[in-house]
Protein backbone atom coordinates (compact mmCIF):
# COMPACT_ATOMS: atom_id res chain seq x y z
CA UNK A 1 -88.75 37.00 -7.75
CA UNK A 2 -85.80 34.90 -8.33
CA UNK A 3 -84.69 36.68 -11.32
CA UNK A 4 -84.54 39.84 -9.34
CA UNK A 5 -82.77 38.41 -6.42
CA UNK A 6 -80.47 37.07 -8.99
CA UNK A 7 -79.54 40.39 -11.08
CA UNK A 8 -79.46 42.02 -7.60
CA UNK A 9 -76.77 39.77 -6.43
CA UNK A 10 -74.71 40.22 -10.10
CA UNK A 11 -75.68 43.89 -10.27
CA UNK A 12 -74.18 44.08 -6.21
CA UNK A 13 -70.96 41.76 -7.57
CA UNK A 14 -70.20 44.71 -10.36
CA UNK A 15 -70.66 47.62 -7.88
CA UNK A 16 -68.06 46.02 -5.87
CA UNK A 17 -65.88 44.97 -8.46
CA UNK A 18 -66.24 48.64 -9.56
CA UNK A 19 -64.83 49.90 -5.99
CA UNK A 20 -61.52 48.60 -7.41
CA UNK A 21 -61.63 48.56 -10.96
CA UNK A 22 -61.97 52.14 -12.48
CA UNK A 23 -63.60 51.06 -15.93
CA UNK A 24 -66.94 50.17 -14.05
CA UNK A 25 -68.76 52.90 -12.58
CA UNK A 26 -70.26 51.62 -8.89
CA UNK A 27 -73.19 53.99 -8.38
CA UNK A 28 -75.39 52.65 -11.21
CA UNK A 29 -74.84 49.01 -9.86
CA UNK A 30 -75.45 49.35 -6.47
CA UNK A 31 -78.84 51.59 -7.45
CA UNK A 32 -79.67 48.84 -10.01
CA UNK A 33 -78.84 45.81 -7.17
CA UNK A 34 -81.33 47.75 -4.65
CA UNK A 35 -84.13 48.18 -7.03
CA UNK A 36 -83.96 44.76 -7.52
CA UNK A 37 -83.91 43.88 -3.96
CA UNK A 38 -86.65 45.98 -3.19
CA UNK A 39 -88.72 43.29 -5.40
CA UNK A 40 -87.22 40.47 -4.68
CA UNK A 41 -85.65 40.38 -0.90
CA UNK A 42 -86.54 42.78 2.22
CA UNK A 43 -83.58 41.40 4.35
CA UNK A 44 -80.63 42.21 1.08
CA UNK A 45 -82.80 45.52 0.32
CA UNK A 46 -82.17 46.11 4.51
CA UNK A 47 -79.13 45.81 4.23
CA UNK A 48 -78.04 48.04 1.55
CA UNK A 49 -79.81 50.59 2.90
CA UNK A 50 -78.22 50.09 6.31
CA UNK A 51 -74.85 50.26 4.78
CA UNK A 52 -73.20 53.63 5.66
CA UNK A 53 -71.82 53.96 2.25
CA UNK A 54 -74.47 52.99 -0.02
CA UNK A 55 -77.42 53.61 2.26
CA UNK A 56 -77.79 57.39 2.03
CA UNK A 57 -76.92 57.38 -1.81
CA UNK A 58 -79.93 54.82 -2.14
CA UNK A 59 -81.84 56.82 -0.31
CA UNK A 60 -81.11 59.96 -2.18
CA UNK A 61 -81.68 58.32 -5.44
CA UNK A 62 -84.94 56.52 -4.28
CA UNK A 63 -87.00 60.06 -2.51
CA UNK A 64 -85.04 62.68 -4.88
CA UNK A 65 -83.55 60.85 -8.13
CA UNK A 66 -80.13 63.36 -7.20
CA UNK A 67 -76.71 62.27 -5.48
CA UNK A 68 -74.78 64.02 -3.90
CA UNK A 69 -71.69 66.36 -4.49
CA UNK A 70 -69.51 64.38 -2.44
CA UNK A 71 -70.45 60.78 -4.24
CA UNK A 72 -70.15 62.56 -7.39
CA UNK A 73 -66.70 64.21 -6.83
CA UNK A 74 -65.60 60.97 -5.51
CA UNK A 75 -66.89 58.99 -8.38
CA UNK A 76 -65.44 61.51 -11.02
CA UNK A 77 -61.91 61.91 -9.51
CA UNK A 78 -61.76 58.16 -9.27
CA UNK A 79 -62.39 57.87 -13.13
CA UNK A 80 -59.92 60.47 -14.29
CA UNK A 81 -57.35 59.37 -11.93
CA UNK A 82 -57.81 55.22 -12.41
CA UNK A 83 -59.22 55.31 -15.64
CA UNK A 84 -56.73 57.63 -16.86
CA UNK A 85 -54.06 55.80 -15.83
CA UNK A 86 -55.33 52.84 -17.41
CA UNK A 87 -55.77 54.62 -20.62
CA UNK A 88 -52.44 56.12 -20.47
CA UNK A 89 -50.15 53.76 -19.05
CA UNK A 90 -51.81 49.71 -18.50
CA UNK A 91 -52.54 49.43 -22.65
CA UNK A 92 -50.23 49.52 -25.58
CA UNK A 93 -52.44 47.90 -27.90
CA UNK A 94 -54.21 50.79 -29.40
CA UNK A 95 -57.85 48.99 -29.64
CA UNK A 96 -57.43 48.43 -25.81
CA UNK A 97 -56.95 51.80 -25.20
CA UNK A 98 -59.51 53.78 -27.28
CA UNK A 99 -62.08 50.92 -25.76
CA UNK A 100 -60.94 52.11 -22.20
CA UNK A 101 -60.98 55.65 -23.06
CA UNK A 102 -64.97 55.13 -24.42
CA UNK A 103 -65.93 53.37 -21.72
CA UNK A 104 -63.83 56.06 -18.93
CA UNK A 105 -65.56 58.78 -21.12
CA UNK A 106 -68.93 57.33 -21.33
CA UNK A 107 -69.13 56.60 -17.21
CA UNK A 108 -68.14 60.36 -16.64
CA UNK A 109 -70.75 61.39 -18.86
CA UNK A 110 -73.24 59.20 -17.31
CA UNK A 111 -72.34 60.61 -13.85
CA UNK A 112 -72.29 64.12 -14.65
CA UNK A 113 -75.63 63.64 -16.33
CA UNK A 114 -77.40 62.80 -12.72
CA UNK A 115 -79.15 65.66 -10.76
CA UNK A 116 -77.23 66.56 -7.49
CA UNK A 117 -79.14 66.88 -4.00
CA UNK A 118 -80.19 69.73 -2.81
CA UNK A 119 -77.86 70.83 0.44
């Protein structure tokens, strides 16, 4: 119980950290952060699904394993536009960037991978 509470809180702490830093995908986190709330805390796992932004993708993931077009175009435009800045312009040190460029290439992959909702 406290393990799950505990990798819900860090998994919650990397979706957000992923709102602002392009190299971490936010989706999977804040999925991975509810399934472990659902185990471990009712009044977290309420609350994530309350939230307006996460709630409905939790939801979506939870009844129909899909998201939806508009979290997906988000998350995808986000990554080429952050990420690829990051690759492009943030690194000079060539190990720096082909590690950014894996991990920005890996993330889209892993998006574009995930069923989309039904309309």
């Amino acid at each position: 119980m406290l393990l799950y509470k505990t990798l819900g809180f860090l998994f919650l702490g990397l979706g957000f950290v992923g709102v602002f830093l392009p190299l971490l995908p936010t989706t999977p986190f804040i999925l991975l952060a509810a399934g472990c709330f659902a185990k471990s805390s009712e009044r977290w796992y309420g609350w994530l699904l309350a939230n307006r932004t996460f709630g409905p993708m939790i939801r979506n993931w939870q009844e129909q394993q899909c998201i939806s077009c508009h979290v997906r175009r988000i998350a995808v435009l986000s990554m080429l536009i952050f990420g690829g800045y990051a690759v492009i312009f943030a690194f000079e040190d060539p190990y720096f960037i082909a590690f950014a460029a894996t991990v920005v290439l890996l993330s889209l992959f892993s998006v574009l991978r995930l069923k989309l909702c039904a309309q």
